[in-house]
Protein backbone atom coordinates (compact mmCIF):
# COMPACT_ATOMS: atom_id res chain seq x y z
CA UNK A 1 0.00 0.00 0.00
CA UNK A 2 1.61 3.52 -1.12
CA UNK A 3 0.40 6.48 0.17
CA UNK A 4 1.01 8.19 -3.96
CA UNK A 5 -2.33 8.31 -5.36
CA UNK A 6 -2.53 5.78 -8.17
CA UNK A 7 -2.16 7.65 -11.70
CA UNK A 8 0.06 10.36 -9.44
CA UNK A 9 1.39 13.04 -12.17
CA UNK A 10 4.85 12.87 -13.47
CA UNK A 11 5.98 16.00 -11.30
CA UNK A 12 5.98 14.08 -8.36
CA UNK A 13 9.35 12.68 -9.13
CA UNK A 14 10.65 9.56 -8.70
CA UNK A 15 11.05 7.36 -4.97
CA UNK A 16 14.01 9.04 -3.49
CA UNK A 17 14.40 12.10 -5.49
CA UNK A 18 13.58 14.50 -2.08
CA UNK A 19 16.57 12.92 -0.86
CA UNK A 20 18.99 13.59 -3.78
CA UNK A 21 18.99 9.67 -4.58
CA UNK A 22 19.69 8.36 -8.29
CA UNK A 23 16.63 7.37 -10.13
CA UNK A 24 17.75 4.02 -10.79
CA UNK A 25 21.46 2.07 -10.16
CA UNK A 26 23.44 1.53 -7.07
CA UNK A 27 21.85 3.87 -4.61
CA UNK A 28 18.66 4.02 -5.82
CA UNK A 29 15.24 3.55 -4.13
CA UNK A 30 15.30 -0.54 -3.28
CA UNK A 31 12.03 -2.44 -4.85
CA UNK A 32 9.54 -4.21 -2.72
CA UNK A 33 10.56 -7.65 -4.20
CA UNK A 34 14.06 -7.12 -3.59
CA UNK A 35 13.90 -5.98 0.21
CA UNK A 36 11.45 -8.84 0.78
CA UNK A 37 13.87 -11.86 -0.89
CA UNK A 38 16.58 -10.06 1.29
CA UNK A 39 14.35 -10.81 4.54
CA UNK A 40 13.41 -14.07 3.85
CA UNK A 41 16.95 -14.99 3.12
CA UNK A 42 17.77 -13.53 6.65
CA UNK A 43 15.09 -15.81 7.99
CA UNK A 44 16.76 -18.74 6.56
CA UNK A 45 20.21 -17.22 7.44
CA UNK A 46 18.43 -17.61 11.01
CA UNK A 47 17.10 -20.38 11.04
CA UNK A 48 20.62 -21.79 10.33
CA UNK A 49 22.64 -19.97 13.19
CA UNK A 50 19.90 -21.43 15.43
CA UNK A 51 20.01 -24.71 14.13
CA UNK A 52 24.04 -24.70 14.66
CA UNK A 53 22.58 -24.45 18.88
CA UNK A 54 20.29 -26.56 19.15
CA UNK A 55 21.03 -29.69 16.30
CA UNK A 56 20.01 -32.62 16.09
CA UNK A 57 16.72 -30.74 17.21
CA UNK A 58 15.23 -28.05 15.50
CA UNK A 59 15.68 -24.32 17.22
CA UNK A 60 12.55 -22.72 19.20
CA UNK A 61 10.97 -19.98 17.65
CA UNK A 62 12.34 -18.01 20.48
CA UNK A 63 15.82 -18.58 20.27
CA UNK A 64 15.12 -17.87 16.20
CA UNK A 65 13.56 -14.84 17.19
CA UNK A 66 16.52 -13.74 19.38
CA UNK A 67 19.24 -14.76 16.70
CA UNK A 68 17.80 -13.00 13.84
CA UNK A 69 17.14 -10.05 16.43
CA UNK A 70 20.54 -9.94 17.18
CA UNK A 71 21.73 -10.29 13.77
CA UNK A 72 19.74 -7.68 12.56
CA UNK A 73 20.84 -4.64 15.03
CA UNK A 74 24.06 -5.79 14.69
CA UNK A 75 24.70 -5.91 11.09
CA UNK A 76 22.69 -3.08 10.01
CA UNK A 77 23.88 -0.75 12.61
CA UNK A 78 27.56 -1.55 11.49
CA UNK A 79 27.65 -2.11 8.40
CA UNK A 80 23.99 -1.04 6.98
CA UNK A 81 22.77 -4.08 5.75
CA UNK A 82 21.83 -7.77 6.44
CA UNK A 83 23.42 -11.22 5.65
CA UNK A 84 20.20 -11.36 3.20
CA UNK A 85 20.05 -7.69 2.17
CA UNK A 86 23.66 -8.11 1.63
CA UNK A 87 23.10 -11.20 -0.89
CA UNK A 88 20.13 -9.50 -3.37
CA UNK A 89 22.14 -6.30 -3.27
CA UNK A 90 20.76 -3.30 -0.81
CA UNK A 91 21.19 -2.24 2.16
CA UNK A 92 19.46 0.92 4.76
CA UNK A 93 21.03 4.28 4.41
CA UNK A 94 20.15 7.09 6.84
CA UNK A 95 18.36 9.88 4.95
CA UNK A 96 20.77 12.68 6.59
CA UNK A 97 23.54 11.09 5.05
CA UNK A 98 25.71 10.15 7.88
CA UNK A 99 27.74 6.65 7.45
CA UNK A 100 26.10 4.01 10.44
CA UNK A 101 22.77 4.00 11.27
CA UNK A 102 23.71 2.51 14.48
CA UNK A 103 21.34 2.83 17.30
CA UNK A 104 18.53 3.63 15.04
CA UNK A 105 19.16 -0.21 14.20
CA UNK A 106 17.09 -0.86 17.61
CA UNK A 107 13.64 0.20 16.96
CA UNK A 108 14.16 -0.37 13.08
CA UNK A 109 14.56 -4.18 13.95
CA UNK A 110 12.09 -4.02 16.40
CA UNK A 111 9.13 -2.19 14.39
CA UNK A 112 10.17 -4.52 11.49
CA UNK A 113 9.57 -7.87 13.51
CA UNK A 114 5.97 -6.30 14.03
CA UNK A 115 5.54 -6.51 10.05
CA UNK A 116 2.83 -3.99 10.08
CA UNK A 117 5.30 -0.65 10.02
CA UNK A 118 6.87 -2.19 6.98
CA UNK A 119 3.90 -2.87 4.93
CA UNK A 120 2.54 0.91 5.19
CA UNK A 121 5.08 2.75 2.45
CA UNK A 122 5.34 6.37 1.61
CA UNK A 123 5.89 7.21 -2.45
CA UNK A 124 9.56 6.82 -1.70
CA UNK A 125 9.20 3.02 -0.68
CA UNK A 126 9.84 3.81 2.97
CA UNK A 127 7.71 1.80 5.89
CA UNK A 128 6.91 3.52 9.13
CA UNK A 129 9.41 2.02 10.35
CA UNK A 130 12.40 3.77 8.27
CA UNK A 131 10.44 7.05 8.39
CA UNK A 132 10.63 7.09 12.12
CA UNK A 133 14.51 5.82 12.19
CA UNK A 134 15.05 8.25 9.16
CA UNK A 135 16.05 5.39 6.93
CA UNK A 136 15.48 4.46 3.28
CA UNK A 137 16.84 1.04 1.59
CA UNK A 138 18.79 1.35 -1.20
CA UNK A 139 20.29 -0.46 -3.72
CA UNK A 140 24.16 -1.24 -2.81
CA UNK A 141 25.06 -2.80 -6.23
């Protein structure tokens, strides 16, 4: 769901354009498809870590929940993007320009688990949950 009226004119620009971003390449506006393959390849990416705890049984959801937590803060506070993200190319970029977007990894990863932030998108692709962290995914190659 996009908040851009369907049939929006051509004057509203392109996602990402407010924020100086390329219309399309490396650093453009991330798809929907693309961010979503990245986060269900850090699911499996999860999954896995877990599995490396807990074999020959299969992990809890809880202690998949807490690994994939984990990996998420982690990763894209340091280095921007995901074990998944990293694989189909994107990765979150703060909207002021500034290198990390460290702490604001916390409540990203924790509005994301909810799901619901991340469905509601803004013309520019962005879910609650990267307006309120002042993120945007972009593509990285």
């Amino acid at each position: 769901m996009s908040t851009r009226a369907h049939g929006a004119a051509e004057s509203d620009g392109y996602p990402g354009e407010r924020f100086a971003l390329p219309e399309s390449g490396v650093g453009s506006v991330a798809s929907t498809g693309r961010r979503v393959s990245g986060f269900l390849l850090d699911l499996l990416v999860t999954f896995l870590i877990a599995l490396l705890f807990t074999r020959p049984q299969l992990p809890s959801q809880t202690l998949e929940v807490i690994v994939w937590a984990i990996m998420t803060v982690v990763f894209v506070g340091v280095i921007g993007s995901t074990p998944g993200h990293a694989i189909v190319g994107v990765r979150v970029a703060r909207v002021d320009g500034r290198a990390l977007v460290g702490l604001w990894a916390i409540p990203r990863a924790a509005l994301t688990f909810v799901l619901i932030p991340t469905v509601i998108v803004d013309a520019d692709g962005r879910g609650l949950h990267d307006r309120l962290c002042r993120t945007i995914v972009i593509l990285s190659r």
